[in-house]
C-alpha atoms as a PDB file:
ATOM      1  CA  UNK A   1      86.821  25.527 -18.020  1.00  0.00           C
ATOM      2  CA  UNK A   2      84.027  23.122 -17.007  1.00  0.00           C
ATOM      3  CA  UNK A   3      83.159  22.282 -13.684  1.00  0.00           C
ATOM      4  CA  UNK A   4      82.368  18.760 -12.175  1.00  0.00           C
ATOM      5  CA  UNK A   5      78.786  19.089 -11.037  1.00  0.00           C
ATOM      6  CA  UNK A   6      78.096  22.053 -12.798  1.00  0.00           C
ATOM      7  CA  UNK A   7      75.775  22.608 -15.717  1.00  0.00           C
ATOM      8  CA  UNK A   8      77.621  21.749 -19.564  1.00  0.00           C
ATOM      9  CA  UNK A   9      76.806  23.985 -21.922  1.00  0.00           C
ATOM     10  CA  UNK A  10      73.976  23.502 -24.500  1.00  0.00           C
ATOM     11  CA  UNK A  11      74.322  20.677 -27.269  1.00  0.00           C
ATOM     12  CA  UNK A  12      71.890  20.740 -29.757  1.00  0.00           C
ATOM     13  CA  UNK A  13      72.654  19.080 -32.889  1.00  0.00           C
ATOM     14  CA  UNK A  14      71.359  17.290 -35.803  1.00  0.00           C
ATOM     15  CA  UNK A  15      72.064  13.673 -36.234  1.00  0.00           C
ATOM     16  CA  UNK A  16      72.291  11.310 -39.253  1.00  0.00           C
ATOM     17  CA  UNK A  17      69.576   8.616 -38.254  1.00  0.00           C
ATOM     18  CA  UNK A  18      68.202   9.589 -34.874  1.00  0.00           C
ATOM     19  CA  UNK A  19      66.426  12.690 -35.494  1.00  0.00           C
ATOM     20  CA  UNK A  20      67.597  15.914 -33.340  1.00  0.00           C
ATOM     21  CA  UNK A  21      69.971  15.726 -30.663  1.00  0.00           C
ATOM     22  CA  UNK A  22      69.408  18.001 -27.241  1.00  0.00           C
ATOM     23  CA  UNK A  23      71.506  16.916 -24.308  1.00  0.00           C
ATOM     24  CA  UNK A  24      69.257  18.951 -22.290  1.00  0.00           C
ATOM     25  CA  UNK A  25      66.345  16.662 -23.448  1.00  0.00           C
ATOM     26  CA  UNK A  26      68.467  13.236 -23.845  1.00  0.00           C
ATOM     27  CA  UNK A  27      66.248  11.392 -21.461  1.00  0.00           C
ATOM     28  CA  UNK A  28      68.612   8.843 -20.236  1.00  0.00           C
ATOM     29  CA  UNK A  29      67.979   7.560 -16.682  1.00  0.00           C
ATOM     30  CA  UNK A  30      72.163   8.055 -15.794  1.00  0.00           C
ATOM     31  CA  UNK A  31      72.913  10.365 -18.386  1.00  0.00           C
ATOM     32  CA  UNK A  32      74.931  10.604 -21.454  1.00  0.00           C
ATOM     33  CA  UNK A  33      78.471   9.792 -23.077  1.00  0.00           C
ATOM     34  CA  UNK A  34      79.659  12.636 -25.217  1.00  0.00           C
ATOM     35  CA  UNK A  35      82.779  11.879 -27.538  1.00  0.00           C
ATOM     36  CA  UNK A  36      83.545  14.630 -29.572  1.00  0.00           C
ATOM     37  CA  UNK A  37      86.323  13.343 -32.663  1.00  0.00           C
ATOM     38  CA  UNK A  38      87.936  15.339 -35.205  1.00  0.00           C
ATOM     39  CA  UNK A  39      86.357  13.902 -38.333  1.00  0.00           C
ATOM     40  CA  UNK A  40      86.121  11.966 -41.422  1.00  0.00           C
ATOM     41  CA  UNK A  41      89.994  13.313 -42.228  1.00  0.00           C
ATOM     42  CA  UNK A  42      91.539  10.999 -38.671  1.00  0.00           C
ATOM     43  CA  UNK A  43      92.222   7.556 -38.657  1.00  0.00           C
ATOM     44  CA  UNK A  44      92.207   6.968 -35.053  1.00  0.00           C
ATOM     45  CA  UNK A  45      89.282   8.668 -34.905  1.00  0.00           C
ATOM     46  CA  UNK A  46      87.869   5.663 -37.259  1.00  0.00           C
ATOM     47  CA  UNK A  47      89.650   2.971 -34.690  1.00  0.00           C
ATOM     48  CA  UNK A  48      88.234   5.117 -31.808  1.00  0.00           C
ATOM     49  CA  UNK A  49      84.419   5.115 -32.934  1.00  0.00           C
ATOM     50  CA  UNK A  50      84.669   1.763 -33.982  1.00  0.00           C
ATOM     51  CA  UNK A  51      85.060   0.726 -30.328  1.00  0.00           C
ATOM     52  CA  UNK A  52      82.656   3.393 -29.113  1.00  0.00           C
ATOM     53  CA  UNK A  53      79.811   1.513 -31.406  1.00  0.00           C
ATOM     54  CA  UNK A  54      80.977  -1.942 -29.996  1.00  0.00           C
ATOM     55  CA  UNK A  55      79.759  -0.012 -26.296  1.00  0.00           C
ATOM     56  CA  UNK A  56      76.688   1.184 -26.904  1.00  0.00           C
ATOM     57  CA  UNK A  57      74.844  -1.390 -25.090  1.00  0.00           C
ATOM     58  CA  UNK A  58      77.132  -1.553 -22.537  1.00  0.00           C
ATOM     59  CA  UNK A  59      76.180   1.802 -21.732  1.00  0.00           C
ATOM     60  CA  UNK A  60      72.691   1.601 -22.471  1.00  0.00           C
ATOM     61  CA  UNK A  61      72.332  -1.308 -20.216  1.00  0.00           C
ATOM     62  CA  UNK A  62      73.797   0.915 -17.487  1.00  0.00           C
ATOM     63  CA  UNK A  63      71.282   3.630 -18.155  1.00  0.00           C
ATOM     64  CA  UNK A  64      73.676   6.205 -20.279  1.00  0.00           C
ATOM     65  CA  UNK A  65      72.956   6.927 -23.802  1.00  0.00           C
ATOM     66  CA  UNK A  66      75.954   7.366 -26.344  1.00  0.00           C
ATOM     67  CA  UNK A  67      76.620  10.164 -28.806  1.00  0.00           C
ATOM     68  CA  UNK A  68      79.775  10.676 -31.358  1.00  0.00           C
ATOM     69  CA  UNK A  69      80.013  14.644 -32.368  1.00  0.00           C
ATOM     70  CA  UNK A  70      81.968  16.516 -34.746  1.00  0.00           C
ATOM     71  CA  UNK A  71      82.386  19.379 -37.057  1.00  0.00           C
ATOM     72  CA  UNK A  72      82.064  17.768 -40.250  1.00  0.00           C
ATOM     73  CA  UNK A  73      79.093  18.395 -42.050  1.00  0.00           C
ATOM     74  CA  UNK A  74      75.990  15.312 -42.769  1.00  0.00           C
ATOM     75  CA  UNK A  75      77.934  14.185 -45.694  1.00  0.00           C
ATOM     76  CA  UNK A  76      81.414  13.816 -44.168  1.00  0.00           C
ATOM     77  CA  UNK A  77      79.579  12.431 -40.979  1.00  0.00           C
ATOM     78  CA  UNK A  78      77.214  10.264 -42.882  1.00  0.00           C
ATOM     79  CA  UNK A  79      80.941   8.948 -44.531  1.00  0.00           C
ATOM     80  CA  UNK A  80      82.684   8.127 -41.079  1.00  0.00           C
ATOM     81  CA  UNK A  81      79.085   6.241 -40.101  1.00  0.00           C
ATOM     82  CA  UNK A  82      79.589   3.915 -42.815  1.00  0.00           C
ATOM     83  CA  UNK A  83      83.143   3.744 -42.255  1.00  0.00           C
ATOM     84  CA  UNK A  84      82.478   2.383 -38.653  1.00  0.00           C
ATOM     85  CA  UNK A  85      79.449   0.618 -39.156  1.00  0.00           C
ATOM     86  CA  UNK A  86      77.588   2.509 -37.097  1.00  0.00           C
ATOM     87  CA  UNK A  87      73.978   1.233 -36.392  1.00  0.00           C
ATOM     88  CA  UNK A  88      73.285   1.966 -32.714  1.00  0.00           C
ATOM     89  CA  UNK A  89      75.604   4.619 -31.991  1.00  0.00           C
ATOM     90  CA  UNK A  90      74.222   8.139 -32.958  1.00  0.00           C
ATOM     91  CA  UNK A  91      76.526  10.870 -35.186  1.00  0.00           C
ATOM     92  CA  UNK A  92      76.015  14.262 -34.586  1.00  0.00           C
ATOM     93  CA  UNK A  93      77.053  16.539 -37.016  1.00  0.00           C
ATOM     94  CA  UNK A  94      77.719  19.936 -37.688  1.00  0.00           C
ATOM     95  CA  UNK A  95      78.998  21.188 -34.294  1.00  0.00           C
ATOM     96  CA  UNK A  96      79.988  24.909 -34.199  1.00  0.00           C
ATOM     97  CA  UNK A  97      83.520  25.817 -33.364  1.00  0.00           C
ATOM     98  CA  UNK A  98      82.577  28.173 -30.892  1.00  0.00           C
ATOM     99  CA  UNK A  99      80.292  25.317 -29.032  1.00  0.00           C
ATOM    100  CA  UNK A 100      83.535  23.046 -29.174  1.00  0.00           C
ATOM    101  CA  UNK A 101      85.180  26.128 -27.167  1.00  0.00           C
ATOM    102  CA  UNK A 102      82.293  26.457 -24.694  1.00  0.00           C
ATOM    103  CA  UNK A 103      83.156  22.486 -24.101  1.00  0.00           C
ATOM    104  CA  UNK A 104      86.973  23.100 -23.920  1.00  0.00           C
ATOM    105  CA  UNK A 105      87.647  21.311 -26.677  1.00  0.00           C
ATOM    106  CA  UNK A 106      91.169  22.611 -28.361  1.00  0.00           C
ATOM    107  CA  UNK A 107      90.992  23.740 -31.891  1.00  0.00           C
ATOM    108  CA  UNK A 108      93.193  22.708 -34.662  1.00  0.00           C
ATOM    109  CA  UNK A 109      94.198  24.016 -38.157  1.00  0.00           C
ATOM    110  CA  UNK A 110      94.639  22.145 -41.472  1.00  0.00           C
ATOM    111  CA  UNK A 111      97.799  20.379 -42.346  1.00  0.00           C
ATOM    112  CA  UNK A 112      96.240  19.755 -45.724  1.00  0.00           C
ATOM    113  CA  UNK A 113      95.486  16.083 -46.668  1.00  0.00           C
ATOM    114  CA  UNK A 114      96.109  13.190 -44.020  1.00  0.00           C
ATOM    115  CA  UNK A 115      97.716   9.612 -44.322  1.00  0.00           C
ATOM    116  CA  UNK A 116      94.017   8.494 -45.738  1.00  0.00           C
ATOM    117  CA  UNK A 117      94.385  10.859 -48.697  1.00  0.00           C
ATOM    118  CA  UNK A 118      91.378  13.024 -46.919  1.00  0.00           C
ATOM    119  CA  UNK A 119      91.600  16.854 -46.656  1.00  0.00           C
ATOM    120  CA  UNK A 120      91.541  18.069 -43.313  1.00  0.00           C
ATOM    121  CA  UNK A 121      88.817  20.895 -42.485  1.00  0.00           C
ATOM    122  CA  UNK A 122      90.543  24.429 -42.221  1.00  0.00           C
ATOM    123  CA  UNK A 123      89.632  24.438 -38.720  1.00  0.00           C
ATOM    124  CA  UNK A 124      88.707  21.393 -35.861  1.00  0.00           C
ATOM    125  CA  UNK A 125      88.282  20.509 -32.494  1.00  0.00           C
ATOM    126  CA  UNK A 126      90.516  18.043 -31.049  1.00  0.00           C
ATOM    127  CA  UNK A 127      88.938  15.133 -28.903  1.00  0.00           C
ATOM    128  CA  UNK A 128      86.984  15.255 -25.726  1.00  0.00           C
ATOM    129  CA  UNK A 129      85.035  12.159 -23.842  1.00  0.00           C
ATOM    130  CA  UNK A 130      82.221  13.863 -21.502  1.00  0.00           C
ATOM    131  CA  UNK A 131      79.989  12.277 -19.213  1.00  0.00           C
ATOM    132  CA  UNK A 132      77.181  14.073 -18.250  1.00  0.00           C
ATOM    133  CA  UNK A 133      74.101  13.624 -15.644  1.00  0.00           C
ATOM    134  CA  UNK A 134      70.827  13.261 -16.861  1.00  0.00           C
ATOM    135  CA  UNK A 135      70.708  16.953 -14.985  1.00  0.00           C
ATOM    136  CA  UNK A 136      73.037  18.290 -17.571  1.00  0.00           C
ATOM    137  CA  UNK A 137      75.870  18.457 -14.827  1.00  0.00           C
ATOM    138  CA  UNK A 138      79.551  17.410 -15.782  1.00  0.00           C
ATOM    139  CA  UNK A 139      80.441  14.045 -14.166  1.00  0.00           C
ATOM    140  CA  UNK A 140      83.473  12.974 -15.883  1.00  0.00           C
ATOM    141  CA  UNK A 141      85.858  15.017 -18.393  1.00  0.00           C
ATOM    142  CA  UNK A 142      88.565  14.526 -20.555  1.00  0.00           C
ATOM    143  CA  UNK A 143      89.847  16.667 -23.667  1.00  0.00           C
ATOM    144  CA  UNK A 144      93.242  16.201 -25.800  1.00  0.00           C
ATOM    145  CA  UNK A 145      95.937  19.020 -27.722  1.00  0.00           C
ATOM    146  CA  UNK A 146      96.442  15.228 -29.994  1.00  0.00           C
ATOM    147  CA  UNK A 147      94.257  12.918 -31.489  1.00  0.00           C
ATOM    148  CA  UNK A 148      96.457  10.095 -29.672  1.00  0.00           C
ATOM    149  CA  UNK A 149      96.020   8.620 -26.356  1.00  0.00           C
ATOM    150  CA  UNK A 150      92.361   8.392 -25.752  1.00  0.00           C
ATOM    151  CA  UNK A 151      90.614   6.995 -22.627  1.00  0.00           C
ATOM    152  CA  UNK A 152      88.960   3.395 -22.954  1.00  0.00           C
ATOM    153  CA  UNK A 153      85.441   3.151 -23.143  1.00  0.00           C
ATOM    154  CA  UNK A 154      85.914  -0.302 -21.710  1.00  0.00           C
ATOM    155  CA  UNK A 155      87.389   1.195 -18.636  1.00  0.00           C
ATOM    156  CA  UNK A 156      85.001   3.964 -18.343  1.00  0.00           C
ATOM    157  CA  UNK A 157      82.240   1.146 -18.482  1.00  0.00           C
ATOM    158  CA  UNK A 158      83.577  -0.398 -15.510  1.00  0.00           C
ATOM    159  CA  UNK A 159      84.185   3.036 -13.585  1.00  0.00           C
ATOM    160  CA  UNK A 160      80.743   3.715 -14.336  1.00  0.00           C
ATOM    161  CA  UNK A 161      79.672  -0.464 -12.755  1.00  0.00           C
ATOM    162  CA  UNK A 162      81.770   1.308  -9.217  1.00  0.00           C
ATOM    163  CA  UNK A 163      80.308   4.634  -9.799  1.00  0.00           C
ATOM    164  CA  UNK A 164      76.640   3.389  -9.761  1.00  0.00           C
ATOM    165  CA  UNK A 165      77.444   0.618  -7.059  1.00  0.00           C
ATOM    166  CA  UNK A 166      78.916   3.133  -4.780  1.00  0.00           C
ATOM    167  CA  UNK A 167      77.052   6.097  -5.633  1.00  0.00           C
ATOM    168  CA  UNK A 168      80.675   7.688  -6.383  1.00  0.00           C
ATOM    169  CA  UNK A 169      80.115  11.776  -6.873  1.00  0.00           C
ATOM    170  CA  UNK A 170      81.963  13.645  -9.748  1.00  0.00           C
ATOM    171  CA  UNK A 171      85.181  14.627  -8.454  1.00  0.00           C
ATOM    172  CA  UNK A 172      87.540  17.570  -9.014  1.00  0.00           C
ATOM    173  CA  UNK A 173      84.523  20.351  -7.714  1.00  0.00           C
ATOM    174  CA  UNK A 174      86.639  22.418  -5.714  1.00  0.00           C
ATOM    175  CA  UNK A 175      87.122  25.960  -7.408  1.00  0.00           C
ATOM    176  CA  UNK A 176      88.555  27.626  -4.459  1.00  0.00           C
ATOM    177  CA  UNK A 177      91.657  29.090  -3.270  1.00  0.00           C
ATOM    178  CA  UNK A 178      94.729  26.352  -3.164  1.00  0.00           C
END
């Protein structure tokens, strides 16, 4: 399980238009947003990155850098990207299963072809929204069993307005005995 104010694990990945990505290399003066989505196969996915792209500035004018990951491949990637008319918000591809796990992202199996008509991978990894320091330390976490649900990115732009005005620390730290 990760650990608010601890170090993430590793995330090096290609991307469709922005060259490499390295989240230990990002660069961003606050940090970075992380959503991790199932793939090209989910629709809500499609809604869900759709508003993600409409925030990208949002976030960048707050100092936080965006990034939308999966396990599908360039071409199924490069397919949801056009889907969402994606121009600012970088698509990482070609995320391990085993790297979803170190993230504690939950992993799914194929139920063959979705509503869309669009075969689902044999294996996935459900969603996760991450924020994470320019340090590479966990700030804000949230992964799903469902692809329903999801948190806002509106909302997390606005927690991240208080966060920044207040200099509010990541919370849930403790790891001790309760």
């Amino acid at each position: 399980m990760l650990s608010p104010r601890k170090k993430t694990p590793d995330l090096n990945l290609p991307t469709l238009d922005h060259g490499a990505f390295d989240l230990s290399a990002d660069g961003s003066e606050r940090g970075t947003v992380i959503c991790f989505y199932r793939g090209l196969h989910c629709p809500i996915c499609a809604t869900y990155l759709t508003e993600f792209q409409k925030h990208v500035a949002d976030f960048a004018d707050r100092g936080v850098k965006a990034v939308a990951v999966s396990s599908d491949g360039e071409d199924r990637a490069r397919q949801m990207a056009e889907k969402i008319g994606a121009d600012t918000l970088r698509i990482a591809y070609d995320l391990p299963l085993s790297v979803a796990r170190d993230w504690g992202l939950y992993i799914s199996t194929s139920r063959g072809k979705t509503s869309l008509g669009i075969e689902e991978p044999a294996l996935f990894s459900e969603p996760g929204l991450f924020m994470v320091t320019p340090e590479q330390t966990l700030y804000y976490g949230s992964v799903q069993t469902m692809p329903f649900v999801r948190p806002h990115f509106s909302e997390l732009v606005g927690a991240l307005d208080f966060a920044i005005a207040k200099d509010y620390p990541a919370r849930g730290e403790y790891t001790g005995a309760v």
